[in-house]
Structure formats: C-alpha cells, structure tokens
Protein backbone atom coordinates (compact mmCIF):
# COMPACT_ATOMS: atom_id res chain seq x y z
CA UNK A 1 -39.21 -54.59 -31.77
CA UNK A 2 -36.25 -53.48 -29.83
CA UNK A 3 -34.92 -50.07 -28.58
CA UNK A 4 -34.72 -46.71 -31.20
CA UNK A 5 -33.23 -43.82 -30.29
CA UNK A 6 -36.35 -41.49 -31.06
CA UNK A 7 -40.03 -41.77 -31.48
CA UNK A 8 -41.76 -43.85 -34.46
CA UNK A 9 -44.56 -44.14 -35.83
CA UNK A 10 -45.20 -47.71 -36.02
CA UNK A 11 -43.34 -50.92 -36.14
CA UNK A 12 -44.69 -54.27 -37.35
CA UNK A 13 -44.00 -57.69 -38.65
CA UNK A 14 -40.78 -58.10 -36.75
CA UNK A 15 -39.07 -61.26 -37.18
CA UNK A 16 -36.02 -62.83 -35.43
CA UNK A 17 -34.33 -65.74 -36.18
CA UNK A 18 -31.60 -66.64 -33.90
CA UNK A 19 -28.91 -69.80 -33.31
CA UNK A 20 -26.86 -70.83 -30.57
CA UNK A 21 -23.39 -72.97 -31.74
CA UNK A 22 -20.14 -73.86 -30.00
CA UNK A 23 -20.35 -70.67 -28.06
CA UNK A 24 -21.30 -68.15 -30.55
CA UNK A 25 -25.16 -66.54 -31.23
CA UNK A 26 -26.68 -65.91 -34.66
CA UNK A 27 -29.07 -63.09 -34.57
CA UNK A 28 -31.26 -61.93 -37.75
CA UNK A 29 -33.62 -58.97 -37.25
CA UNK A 30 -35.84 -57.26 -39.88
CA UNK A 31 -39.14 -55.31 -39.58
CA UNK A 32 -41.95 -53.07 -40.98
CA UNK A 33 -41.01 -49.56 -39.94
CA UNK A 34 -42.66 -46.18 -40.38
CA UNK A 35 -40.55 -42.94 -39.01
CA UNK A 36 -40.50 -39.23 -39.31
CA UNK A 37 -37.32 -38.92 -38.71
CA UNK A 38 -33.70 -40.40 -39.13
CA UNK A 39 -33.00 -42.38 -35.81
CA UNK A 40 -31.19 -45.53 -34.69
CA UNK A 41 -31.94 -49.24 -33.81
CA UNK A 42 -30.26 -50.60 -30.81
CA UNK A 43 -30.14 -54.31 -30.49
CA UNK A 44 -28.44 -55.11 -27.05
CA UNK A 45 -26.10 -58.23 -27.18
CA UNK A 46 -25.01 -60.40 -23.99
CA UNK A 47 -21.63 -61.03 -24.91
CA UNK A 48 -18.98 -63.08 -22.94
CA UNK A 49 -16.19 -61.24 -21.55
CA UNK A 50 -14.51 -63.38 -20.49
CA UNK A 51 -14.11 -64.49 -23.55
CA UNK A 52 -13.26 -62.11 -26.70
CA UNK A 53 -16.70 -60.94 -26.62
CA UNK A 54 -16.65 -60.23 -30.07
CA UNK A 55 -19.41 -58.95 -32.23
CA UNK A 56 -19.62 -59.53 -36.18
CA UNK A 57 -21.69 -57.62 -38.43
CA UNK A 58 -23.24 -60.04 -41.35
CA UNK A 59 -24.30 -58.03 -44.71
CA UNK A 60 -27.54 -60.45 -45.38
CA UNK A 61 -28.98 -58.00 -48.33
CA UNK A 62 -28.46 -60.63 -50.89
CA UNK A 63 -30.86 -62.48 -49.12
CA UNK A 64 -34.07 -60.15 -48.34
CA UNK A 65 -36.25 -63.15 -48.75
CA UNK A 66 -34.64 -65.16 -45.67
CA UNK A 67 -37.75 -64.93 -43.60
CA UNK A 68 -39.79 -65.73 -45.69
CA UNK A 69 -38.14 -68.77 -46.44
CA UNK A 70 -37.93 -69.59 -43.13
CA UNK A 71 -41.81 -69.56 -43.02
CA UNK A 72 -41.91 -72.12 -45.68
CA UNK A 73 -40.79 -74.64 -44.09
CA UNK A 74 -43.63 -74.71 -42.13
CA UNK A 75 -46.28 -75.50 -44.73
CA UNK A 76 -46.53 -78.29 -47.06
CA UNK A 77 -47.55 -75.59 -49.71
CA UNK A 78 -44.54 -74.11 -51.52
CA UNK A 79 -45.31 -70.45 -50.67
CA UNK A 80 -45.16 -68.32 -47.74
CA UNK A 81 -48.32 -67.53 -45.26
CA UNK A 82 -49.65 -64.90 -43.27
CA UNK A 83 -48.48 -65.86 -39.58
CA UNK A 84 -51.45 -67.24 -37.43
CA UNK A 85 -51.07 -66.74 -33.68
CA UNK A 86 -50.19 -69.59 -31.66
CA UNK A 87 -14.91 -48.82 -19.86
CA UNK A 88 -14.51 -46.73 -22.80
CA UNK A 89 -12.28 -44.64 -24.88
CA UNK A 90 -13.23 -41.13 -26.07
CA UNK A 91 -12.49 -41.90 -29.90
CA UNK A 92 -15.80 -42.18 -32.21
CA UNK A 93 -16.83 -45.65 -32.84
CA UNK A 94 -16.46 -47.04 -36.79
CA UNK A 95 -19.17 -46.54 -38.47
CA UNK A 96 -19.73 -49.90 -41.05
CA UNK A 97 -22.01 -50.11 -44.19
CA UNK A 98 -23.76 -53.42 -44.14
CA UNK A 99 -26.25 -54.14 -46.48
CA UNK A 100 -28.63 -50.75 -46.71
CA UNK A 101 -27.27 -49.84 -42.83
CA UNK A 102 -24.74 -48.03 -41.82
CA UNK A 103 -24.23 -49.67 -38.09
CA UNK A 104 -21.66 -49.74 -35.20
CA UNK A 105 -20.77 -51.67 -32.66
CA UNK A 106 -20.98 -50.39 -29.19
CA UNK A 107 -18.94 -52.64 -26.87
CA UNK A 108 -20.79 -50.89 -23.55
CA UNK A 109 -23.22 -48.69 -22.37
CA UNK A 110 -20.08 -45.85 -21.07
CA UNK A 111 -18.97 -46.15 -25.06
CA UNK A 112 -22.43 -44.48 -26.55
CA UNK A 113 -20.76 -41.18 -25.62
CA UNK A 114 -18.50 -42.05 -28.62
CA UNK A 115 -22.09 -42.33 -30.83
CA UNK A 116 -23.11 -39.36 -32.96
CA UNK A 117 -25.72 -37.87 -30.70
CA UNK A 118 -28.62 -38.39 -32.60
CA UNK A 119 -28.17 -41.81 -32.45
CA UNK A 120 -27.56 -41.83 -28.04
CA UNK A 121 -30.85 -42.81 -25.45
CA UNK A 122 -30.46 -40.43 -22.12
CA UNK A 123 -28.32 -41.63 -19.80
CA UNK A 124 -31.26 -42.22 -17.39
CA UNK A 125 -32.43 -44.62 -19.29
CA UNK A 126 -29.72 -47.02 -18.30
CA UNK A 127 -29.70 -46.55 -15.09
CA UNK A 128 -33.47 -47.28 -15.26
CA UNK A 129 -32.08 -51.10 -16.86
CA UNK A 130 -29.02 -52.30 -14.75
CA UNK A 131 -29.10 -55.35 -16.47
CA UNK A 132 -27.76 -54.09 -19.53
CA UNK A 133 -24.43 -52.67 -18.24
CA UNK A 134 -22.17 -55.06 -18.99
CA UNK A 135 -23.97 -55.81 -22.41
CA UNK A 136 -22.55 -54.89 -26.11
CA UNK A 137 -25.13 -53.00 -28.82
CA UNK A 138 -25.27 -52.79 -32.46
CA UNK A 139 -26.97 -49.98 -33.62
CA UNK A 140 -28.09 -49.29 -36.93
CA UNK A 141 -28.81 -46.07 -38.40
CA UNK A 142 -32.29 -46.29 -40.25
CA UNK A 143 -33.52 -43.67 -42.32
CA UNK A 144 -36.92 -41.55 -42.02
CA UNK A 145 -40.17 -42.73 -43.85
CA UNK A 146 -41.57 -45.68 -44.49
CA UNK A 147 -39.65 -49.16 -45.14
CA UNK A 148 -39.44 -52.63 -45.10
CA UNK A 149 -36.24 -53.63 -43.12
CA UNK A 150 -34.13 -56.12 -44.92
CA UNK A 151 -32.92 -58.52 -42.77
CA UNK A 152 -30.06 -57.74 -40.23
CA UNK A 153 -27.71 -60.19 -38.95
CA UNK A 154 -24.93 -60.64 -36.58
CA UNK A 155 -23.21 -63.14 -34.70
CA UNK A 156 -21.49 -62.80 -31.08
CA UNK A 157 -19.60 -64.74 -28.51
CA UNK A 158 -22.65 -65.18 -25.87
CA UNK A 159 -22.04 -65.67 -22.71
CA UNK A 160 -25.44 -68.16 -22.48
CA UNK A 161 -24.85 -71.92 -23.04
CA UNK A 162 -27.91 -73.31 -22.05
CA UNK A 163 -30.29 -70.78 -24.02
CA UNK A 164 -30.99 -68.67 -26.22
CA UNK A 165 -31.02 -64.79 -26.67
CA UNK A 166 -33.94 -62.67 -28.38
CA UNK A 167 -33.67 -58.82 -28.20
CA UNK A 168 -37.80 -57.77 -27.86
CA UNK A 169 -37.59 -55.08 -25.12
CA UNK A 170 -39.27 -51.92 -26.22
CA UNK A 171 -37.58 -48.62 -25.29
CA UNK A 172 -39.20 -45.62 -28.07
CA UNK A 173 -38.73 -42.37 -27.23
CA UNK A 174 -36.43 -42.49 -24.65
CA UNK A 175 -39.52 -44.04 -22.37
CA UNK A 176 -39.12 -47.96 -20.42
CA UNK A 177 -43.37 -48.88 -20.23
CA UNK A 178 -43.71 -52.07 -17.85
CA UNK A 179 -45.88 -53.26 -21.01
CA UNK A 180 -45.31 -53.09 -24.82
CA UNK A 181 -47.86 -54.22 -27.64
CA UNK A 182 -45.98 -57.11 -29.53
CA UNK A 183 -46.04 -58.48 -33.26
CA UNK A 184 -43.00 -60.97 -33.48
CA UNK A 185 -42.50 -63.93 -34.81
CA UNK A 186 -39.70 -66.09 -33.22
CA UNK A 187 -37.46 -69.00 -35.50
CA UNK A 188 -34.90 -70.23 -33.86
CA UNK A 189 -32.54 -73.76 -34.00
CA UNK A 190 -30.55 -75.58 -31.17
CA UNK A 191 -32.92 -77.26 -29.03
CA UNK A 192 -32.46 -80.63 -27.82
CA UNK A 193 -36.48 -80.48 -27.63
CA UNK A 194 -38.29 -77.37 -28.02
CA UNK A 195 -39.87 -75.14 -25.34
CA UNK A 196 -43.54 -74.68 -24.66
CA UNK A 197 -45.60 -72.75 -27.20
CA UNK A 198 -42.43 -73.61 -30.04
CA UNK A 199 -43.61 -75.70 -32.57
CA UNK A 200 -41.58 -78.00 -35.44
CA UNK A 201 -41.31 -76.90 -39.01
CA UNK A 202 -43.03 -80.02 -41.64
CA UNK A 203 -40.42 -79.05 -44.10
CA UNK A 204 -36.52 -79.31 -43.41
CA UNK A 205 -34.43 -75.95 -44.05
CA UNK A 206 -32.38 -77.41 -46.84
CA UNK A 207 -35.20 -78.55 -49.19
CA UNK A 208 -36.80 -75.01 -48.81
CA UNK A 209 -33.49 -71.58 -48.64
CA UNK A 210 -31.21 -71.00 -50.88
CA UNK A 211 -27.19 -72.36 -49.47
CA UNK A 212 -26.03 -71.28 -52.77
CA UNK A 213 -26.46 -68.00 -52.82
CA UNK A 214 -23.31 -65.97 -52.13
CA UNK A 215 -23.35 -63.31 -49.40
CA UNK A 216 -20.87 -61.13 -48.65
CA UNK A 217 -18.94 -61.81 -45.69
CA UNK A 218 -20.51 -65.43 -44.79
CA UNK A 219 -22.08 -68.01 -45.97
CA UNK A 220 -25.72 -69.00 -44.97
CA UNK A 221 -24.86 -72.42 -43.82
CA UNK A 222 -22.33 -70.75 -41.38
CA UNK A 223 -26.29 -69.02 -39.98
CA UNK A 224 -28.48 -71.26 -40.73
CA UNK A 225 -27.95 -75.33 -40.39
CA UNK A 226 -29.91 -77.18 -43.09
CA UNK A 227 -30.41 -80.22 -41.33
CA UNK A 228 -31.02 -78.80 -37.64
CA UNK A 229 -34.90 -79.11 -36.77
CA UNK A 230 -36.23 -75.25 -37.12
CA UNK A 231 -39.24 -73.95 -34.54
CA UNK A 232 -41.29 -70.98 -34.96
CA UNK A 233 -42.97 -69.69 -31.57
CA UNK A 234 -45.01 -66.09 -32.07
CA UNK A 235 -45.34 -63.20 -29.44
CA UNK A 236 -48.36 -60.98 -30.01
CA UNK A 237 -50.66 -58.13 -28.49
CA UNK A 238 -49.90 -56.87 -25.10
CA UNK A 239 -47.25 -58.55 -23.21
CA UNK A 240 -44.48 -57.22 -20.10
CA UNK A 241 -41.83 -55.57 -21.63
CA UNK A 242 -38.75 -57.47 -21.37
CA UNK A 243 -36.23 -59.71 -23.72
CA UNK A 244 -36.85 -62.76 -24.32
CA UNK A 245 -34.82 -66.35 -23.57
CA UNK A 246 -35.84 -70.15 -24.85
CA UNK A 247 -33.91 -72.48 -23.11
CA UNK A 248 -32.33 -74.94 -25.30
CA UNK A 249 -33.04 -78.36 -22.81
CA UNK A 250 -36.46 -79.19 -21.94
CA UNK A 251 -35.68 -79.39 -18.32
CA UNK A 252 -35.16 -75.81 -17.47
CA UNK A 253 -37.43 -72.99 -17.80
CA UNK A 254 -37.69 -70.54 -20.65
C-alpha cells in the first residue's frame, strides 16, 4: 500500500516492481482497491537534487497484465499462481492523464498547497515524518468504488546507488500507526546477489513478457531488462510501518 489522501475501505494484492540503472529508479505500482469516495494515491519518491531530480510519468495501460507476467517467470508452468508466502511556487501543479489516472507530480512536501484540496494530507502529518521533506510525490487521483488498479509506473533520478527504493508506508486517513497489516508482493532487478528472503525466478523475463508490445511513452525494455535475473520477495500480515529498501550488494544490510 502507500499513503491516500482519505479513508478506504480495503486495499489488497499490491504489487511493486522496481529497477535501479545508471542512476535512475523504475517504479510500477498496481493494487486491489475498494473506496467510497474519490481520493488520491501518494507514492513518495527519493529523488536526487543534486542532480535534476526529475520524475517521469510512464502510461503502462497497454500492459495491465505486467504483473502477472512477472509472476510467470517463477513457475515452470506457463500460467500465473496465487502468491504463497515466503520551496514552492503558488501556481497549481499540471495535472497529466496517464493510462486511467489523472496524476501530478509534486516536487516537495511545501508544493501540495498547489494540489486541489481533496487530494492534500494535513500538514501535521509531515511534520509527524521528517524524513520525507526533501522527497518528490506522484499522486494519482483514483476514483470511488471498487477497482483493480492497472499498473502505474514511473521512473526518477534516485538519489540511492547502492539500493533500492519501495514505497509501502501506510498513511489512510490522515493517521501514521507504528504498525500496518501488509499484502505485497515485491519484484525487483539489479542485484549483484539478492538479499535475504528474495528468491530467483526459474524462468528468464524475455522468454515469458511481451517487448513487443508498444506503450505509449516508453518501451518495456527501457523498464524491464530481459536478461537481468528477476527476484520476487513477499511482505505479509502485520509488520512496522515504514518503506522499504533491498540493498543491491550482498554485503550491506537491507
């Protein structure tokens, strides 16, 4: 899960795949949602700003089966599985239609005064999460009811070398609890050898997705490398609410 402007009903069957490269994080997102209202998703981004800390929005709706097919590759069976346990500026921010979204970017947390404010946390919250000042968001405005997320993707100058970024804090309802039931399941690529509790797909990513199909502003490859070793690692029932980081050498800790 990740942070939402208001209070949902329930959220399930997240997924996140995510890929460090020359500097730059991938970041796909989707989920099982249920809301009674229209609200916002907030995934918070460590950017570098000291480099041009920029933040793209990828419109992956041509490919709503990407998880799926990422779960392939890790049976010998040809079909997918149930998973198993193991400063700012007053002027309104753009909004962008990606996929099914509309989203912005947020480049800090002074700039979600520029957000429509349905789509804002209270200010205490932040102060309750120093961490996150000097972070960049993309929020995405979802609709009320019940939905299947397609996947949402991203890519942004990190300012991590050495590991990897995964967005799985919980903030609903404008409320920070020291614990959060999970129900994630992790894929990422990049590791020299792969952190505890991260196991190996059996199947390599180019025998199993689709590089041929044509997105809209990138292509897959550019996401996704079809010869890099893919791991799954899963996060689920009660755990301390906090983001998550897989270091991408063996010798340091996750």
């Amino acid at each position: 899960m990740c942070i939402f402007s208001a209070k949902v009903k329930s959220v399930s069957g997240t997924n996140i795949f995510a890929r460090l490269n020359k500097g730059h994080q991938f970041l796909v997102y989707e989920m099982n949602l249920s809301t009674a209202n229209e609200m916002a998703m907030i995934l918070p981004l460590p950017v570098d700003h000291a480099q041009d800390a920029n933040v793209s929005l990828i419109d992956l709706s041509p490919y709503p089966e990407f998880f799926s097919d990422l779960e392939k590759c890790f049976t010998l069976l040809c079909r997918s599985f149930a998973a198993v346990s193991m400063a700012a500026t007053s002027a309104p921010l753009a909004v962008l239609q990606v996929g099914s979204f509309e989203a912005s970017i947020v480049p800090s947390v002074a700039d979600f005064s520029r957000l429509d404010q349905r789509f804002r946390l209270p200010s205490e919250i932040w102060q309750e999460l120093p961490n996150y000042r000097d972070y960049a968001f993309a929020v995405f405005k979802l609709r009320a009811g019940e939905s299947h997320i397609h996947p949402m993707a991203l890519k942004f100058t990190s300012r991590f070398t050495d590991k990897i970024f995964f967005p799985t804090l919980h903030i609903h309802a404008g409320k920070v609890d020291v614990q959060a039931e999970f129900d994630h399941q992790l894929f990422a690529q990049g590791f020299n050898a792969p952190p505890e509790k991260w196991y190996e797909a059996v199947r390599p990513v180019a025998e199993v997705m689709d590089f041929e199909r044509a997105l809209h502003s990138i292509s897959l490859a550019d996401i996704v490398d079809g010869e890099q070793a893919l791991f799954r690692s899963f996060i689920r029932g009660r755990q301390i609410n906090q983001d998550t980081f897989a270091a991408i050498h063996s010798d340091q800790a996750a």
